[in-house]
C-alpha atoms as a PDB file:
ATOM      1  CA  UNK A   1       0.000   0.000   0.000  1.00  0.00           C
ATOM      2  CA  UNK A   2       1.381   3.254  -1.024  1.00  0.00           C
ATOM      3  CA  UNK A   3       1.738   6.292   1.239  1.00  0.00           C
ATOM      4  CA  UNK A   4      -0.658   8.086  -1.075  1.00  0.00           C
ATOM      5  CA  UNK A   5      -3.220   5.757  -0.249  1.00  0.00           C
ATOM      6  CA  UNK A   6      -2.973   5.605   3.386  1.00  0.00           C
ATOM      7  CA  UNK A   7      -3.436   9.387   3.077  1.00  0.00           C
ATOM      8  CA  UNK A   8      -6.686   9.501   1.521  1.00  0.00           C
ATOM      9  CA  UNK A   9      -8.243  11.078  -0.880  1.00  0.00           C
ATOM     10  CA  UNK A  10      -8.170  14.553  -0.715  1.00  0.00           C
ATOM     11  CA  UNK A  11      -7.690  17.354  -3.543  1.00  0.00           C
ATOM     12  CA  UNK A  12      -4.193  17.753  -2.044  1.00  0.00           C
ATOM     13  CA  UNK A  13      -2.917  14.281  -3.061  1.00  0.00           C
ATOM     14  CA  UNK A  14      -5.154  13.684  -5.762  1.00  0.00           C
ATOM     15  CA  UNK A  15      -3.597  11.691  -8.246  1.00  0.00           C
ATOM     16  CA  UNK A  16      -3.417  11.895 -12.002  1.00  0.00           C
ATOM     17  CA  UNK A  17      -6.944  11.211 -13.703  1.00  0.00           C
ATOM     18  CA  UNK A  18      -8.221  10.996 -10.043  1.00  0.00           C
ATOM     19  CA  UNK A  19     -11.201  13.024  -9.057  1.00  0.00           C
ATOM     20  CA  UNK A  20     -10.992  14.984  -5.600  1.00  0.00           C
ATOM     21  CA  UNK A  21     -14.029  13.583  -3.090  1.00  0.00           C
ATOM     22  CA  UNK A  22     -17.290  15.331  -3.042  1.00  0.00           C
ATOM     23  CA  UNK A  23     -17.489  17.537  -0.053  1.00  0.00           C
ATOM     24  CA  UNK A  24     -19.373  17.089   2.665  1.00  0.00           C
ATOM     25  CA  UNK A  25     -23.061  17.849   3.356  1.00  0.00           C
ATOM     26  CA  UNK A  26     -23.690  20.077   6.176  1.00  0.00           C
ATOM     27  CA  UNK A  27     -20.125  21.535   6.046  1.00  0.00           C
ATOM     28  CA  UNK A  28     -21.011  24.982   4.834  1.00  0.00           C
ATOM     29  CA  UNK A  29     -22.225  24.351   1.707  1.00  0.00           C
ATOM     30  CA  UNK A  30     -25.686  25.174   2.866  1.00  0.00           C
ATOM     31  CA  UNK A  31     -27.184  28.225   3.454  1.00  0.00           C
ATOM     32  CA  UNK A  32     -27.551  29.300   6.722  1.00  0.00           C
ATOM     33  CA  UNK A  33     -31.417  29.890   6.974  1.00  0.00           C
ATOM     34  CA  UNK A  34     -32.046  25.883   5.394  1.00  0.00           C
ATOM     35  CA  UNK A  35     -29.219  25.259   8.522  1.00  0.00           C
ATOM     36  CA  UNK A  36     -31.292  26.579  11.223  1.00  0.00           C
ATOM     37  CA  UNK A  37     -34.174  25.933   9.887  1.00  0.00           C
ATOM     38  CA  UNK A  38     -33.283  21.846  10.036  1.00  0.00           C
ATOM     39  CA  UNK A  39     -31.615  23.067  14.199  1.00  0.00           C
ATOM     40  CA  UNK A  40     -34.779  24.254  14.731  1.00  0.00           C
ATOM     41  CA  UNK A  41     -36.925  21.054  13.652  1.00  0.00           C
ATOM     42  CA  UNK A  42     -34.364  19.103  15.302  1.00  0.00           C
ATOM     43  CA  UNK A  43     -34.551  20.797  18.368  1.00  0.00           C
ATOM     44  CA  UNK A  44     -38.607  20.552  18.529  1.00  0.00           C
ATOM     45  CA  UNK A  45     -38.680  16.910  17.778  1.00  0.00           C
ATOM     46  CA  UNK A  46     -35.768  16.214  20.720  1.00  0.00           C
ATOM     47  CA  UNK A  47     -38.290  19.049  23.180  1.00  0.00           C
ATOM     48  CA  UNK A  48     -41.405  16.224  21.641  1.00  0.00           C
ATOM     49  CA  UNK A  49     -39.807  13.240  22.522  1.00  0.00           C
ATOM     50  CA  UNK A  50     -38.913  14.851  26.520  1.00  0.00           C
ATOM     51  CA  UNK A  51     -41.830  15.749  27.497  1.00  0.00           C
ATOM     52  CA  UNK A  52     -43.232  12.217  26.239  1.00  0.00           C
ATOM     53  CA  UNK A  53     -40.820  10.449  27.666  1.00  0.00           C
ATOM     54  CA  UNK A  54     -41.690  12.508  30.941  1.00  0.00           C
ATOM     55  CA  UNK A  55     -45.157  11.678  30.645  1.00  0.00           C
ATOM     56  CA  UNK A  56     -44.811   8.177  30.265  1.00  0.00           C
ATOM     57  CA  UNK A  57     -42.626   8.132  33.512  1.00  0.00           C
ATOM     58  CA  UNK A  58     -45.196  10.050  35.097  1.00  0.00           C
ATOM     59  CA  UNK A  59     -47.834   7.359  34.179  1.00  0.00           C
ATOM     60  CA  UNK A  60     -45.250   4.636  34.979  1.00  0.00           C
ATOM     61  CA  UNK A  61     -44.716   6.383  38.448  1.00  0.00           C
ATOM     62  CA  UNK A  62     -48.431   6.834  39.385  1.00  0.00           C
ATOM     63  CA  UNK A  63     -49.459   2.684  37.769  1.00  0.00           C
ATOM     64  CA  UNK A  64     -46.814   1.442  40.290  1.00  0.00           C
ATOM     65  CA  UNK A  65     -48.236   3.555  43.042  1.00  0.00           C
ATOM     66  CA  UNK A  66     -51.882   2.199  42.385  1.00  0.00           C
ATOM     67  CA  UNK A  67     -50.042  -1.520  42.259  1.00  0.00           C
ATOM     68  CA  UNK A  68     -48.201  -1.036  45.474  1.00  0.00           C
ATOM     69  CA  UNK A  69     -51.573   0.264  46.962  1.00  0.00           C
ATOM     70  CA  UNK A  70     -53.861  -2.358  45.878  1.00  0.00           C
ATOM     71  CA  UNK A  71     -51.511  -5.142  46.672  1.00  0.00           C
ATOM     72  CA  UNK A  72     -50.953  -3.597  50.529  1.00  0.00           C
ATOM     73  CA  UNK A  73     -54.764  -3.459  50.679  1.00  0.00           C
ATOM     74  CA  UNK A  74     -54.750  -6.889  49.625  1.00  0.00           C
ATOM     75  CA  UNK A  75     -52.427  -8.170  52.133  1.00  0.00           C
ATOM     76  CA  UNK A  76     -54.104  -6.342  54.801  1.00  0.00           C
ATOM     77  CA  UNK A  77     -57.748  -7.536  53.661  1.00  0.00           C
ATOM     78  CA  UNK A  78     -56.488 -11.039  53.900  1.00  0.00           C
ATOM     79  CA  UNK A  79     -54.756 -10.445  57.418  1.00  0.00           C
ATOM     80  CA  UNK A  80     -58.031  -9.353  58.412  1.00  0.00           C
ATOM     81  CA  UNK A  81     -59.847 -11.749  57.169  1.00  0.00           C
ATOM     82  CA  UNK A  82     -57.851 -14.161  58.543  1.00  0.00           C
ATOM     83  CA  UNK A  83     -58.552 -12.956  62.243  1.00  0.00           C
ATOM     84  CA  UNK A  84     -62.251 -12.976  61.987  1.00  0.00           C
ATOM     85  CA  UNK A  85     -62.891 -16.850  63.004  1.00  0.00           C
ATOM     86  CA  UNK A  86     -60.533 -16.072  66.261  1.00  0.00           C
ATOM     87  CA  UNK A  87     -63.111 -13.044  66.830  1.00  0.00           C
ATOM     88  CA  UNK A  88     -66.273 -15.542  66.308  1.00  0.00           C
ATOM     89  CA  UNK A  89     -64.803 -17.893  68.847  1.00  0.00           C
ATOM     90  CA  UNK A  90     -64.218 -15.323  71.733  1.00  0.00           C
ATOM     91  CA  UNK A  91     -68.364 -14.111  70.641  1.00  0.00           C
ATOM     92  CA  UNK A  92     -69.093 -17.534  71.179  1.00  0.00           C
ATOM     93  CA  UNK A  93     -67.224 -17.919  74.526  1.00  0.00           C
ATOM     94  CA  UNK A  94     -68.941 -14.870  75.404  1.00  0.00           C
ATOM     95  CA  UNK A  95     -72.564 -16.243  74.850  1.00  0.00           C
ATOM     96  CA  UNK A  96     -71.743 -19.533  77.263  1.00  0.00           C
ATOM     97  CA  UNK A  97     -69.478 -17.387  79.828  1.00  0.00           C
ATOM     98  CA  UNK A  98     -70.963 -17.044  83.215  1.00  0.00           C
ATOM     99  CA  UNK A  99     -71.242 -13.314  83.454  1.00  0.00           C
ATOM    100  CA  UNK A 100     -69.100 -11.814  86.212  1.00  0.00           C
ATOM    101  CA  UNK A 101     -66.598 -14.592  86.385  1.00  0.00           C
ATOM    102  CA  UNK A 102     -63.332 -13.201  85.871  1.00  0.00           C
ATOM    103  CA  UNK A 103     -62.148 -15.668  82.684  1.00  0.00           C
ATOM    104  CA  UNK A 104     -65.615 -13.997  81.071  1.00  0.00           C
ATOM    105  CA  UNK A 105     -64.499 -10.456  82.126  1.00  0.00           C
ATOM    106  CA  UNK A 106     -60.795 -10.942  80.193  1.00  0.00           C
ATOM    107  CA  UNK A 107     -62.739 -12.596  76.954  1.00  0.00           C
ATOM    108  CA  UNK A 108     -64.333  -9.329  77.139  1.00  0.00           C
ATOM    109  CA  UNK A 109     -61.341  -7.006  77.301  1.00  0.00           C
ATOM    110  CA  UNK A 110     -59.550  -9.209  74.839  1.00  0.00           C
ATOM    111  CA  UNK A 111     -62.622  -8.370  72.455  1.00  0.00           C
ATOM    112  CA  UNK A 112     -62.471  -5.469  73.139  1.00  0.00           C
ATOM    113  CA  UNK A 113     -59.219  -4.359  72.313  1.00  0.00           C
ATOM    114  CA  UNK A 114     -59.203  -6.645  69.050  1.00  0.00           C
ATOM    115  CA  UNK A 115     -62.455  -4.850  67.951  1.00  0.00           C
ATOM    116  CA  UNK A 116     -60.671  -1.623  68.337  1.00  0.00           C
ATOM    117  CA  UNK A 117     -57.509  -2.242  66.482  1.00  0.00           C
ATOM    118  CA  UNK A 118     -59.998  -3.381  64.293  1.00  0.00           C
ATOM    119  CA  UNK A 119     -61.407  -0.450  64.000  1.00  0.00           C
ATOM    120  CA  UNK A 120     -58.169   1.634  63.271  1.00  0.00           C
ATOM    121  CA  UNK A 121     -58.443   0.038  59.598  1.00  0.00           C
ATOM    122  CA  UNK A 122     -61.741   1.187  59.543  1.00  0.00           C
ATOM    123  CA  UNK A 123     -63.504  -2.415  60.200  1.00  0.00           C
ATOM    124  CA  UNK A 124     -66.677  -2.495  61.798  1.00  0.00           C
ATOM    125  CA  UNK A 125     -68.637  -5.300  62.825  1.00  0.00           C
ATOM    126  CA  UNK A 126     -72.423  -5.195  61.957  1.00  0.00           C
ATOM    127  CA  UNK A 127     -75.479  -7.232  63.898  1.00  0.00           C
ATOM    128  CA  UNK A 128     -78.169  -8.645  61.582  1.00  0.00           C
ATOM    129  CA  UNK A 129     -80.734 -10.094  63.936  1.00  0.00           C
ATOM    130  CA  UNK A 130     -84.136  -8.737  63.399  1.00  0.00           C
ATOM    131  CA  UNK A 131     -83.589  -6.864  60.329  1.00  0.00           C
ATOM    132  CA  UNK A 132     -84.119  -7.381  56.927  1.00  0.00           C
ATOM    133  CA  UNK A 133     -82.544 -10.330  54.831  1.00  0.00           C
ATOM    134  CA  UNK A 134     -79.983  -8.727  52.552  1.00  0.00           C
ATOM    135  CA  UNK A 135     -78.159 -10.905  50.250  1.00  0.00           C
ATOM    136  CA  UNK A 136     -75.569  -8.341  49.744  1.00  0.00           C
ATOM    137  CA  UNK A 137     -74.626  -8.805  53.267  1.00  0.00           C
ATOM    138  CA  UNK A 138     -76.032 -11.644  54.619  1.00  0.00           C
ATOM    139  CA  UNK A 139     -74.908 -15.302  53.567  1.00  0.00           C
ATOM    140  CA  UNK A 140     -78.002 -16.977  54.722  1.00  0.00           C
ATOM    141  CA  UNK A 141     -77.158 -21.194  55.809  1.00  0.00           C
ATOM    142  CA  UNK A 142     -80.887 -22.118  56.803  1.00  0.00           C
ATOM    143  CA  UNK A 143     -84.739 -20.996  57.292  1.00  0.00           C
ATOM    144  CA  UNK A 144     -85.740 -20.827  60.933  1.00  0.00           C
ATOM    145  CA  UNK A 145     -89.410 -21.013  61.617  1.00  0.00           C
ATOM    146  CA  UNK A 146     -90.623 -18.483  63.818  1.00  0.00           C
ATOM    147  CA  UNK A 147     -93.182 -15.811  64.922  1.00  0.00           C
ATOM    148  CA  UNK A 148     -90.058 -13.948  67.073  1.00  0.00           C
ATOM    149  CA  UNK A 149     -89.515 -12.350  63.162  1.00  0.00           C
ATOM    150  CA  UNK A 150     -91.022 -11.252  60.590  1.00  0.00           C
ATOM    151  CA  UNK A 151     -90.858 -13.542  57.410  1.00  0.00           C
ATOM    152  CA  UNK A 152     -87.722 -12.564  55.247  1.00  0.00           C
ATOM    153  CA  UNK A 153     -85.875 -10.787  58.588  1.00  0.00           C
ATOM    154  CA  UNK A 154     -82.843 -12.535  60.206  1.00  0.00           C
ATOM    155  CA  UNK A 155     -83.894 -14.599  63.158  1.00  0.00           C
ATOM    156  CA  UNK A 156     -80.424 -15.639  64.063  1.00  0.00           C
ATOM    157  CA  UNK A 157     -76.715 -14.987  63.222  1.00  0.00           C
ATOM    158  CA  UNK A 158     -74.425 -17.150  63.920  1.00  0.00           C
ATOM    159  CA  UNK A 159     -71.344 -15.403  62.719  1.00  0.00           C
ATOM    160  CA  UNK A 160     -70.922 -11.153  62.758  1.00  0.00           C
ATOM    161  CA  UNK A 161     -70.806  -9.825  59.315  1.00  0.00           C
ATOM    162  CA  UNK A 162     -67.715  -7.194  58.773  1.00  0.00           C
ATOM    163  CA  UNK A 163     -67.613  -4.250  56.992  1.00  0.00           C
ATOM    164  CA  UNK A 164     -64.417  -2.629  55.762  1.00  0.00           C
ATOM    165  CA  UNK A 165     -65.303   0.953  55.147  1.00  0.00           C
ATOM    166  CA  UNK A 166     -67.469   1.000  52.584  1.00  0.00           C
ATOM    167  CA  UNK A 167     -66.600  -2.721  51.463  1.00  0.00           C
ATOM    168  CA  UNK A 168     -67.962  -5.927  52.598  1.00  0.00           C
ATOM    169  CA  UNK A 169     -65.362  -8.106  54.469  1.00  0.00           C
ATOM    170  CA  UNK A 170     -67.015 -11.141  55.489  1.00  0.00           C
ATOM    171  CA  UNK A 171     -71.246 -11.701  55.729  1.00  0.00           C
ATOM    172  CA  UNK A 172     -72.891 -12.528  58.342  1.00  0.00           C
ATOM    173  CA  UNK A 173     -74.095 -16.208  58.360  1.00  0.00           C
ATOM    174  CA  UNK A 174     -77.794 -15.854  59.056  1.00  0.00           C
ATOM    175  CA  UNK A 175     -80.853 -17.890  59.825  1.00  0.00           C
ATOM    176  CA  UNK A 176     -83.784 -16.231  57.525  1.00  0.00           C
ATOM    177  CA  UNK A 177     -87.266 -16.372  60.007  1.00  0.00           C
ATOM    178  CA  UNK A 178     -90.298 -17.959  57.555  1.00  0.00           C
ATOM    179  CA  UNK A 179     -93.586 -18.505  59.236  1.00  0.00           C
ATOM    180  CA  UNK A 180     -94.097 -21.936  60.646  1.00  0.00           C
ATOM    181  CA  UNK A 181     -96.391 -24.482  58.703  1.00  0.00           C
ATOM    182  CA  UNK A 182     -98.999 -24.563  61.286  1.00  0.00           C
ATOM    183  CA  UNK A 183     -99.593 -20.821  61.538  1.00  0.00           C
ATOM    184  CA  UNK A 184    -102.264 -18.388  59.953  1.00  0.00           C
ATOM    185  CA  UNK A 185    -101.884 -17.862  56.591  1.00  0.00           C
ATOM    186  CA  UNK A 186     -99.089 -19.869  55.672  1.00  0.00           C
ATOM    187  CA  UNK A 187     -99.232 -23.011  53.079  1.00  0.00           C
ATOM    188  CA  UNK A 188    -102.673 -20.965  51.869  1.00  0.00           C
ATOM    189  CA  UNK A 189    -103.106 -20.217  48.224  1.00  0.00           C
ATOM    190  CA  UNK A 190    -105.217 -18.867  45.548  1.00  0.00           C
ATOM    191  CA  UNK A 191    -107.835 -16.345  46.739  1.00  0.00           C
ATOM    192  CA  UNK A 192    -105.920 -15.841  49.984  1.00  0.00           C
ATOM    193  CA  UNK A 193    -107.456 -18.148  52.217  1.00  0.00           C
ATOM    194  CA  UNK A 194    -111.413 -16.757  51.873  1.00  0.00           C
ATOM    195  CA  UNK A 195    -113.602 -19.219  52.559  1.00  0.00           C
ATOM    196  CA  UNK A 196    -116.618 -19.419  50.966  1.00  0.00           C
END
């Protein structure tokens, strides 16, 4: 390889019957308004791409805030959730305690302060009995015959519905009160029982 060679091509060491490179684009050949004119586009489409890149962090940011949220509500739903049957069994102690005794008076205390912590996540326990069946609420395990209740009321619980806030947490397992076969106006059909 000759020294020319390794030189390059340039007008300088052009060689015989050689023609010198083509200059450059961009290199002053154009005129200055075509120049900033391109700078200028340029510029705007790097000032476009920013501000969505920007955004899209900004949407990135707040989705993984929403995620982190929801799956600590999650966790803490199911921690909840998971306490309830140990809060059923101290009701249930309750009911077949002899009042005044002092194992009865520390079931009490004990519910007590779990209902309360409870409470500082905004969980509320809710009593059924007497009113209104509710399906959105209430999961209901049996009819109970009775004239105690109204037909379609709850005539027993036998486990406390919670409500999170707004949310349901668990339903209360209810007994819905029907009228009892032998009574007034039930089993009767037609024209409402008229006898003619």
């Amino acid at each position: 390889m000759s020294d020319d060679s390794k030189a390059g091509n340039t007008p300088e060491n052009a060689g015989p019957g050689e023609a010198p490179p083509t200059p450059i684009q961009g290199n002053g050949s154009e005129d200055p308004a075509e120049r900033l004119e391109k700078l200028e586009a340029e510029k705007r489409e790097l000032h476009d791409r920013m501000l969505r890149t920007a955004a899209e962090f900004e949407n990135y940011k707040r989705r993984a805030k929403k995620e982190m949220d929801e799956a600590a509500a999650k966790g803490r739903e199911q921690l909840l959730k998971e306490l309830l049957p140990a809060m059923d069994n101290l009701e249930r102690a309750l009911k077949h305690a002899p009042p005044g005794d002092p194992l009865t008076i520390g079931i009490q205390q004990t519910e007590k302060q779990i209902l309360q912590a409870l409470e500082r996540f905004s969980v509320v326990r809710f009593t059924s009995v007497g009113k209104p069946f509710d399906p959105s609420v209430h999961d209901a395990i049996q009819q109970m015959e009775t004239t105690e209740h109204p037909p379609g009321t709850v005539a027993a619980e036998f486990a406390s519905g919670y409500m999170q806030g707004q949310r349901l947490l668990r339903a209360a397992m209810v007994a819905v009160a029907k009228l009892p076969a032998n009574s007034d106006g039930g089993g009767q059909g037609g024209d409402g029982g008229a006898n003619g």
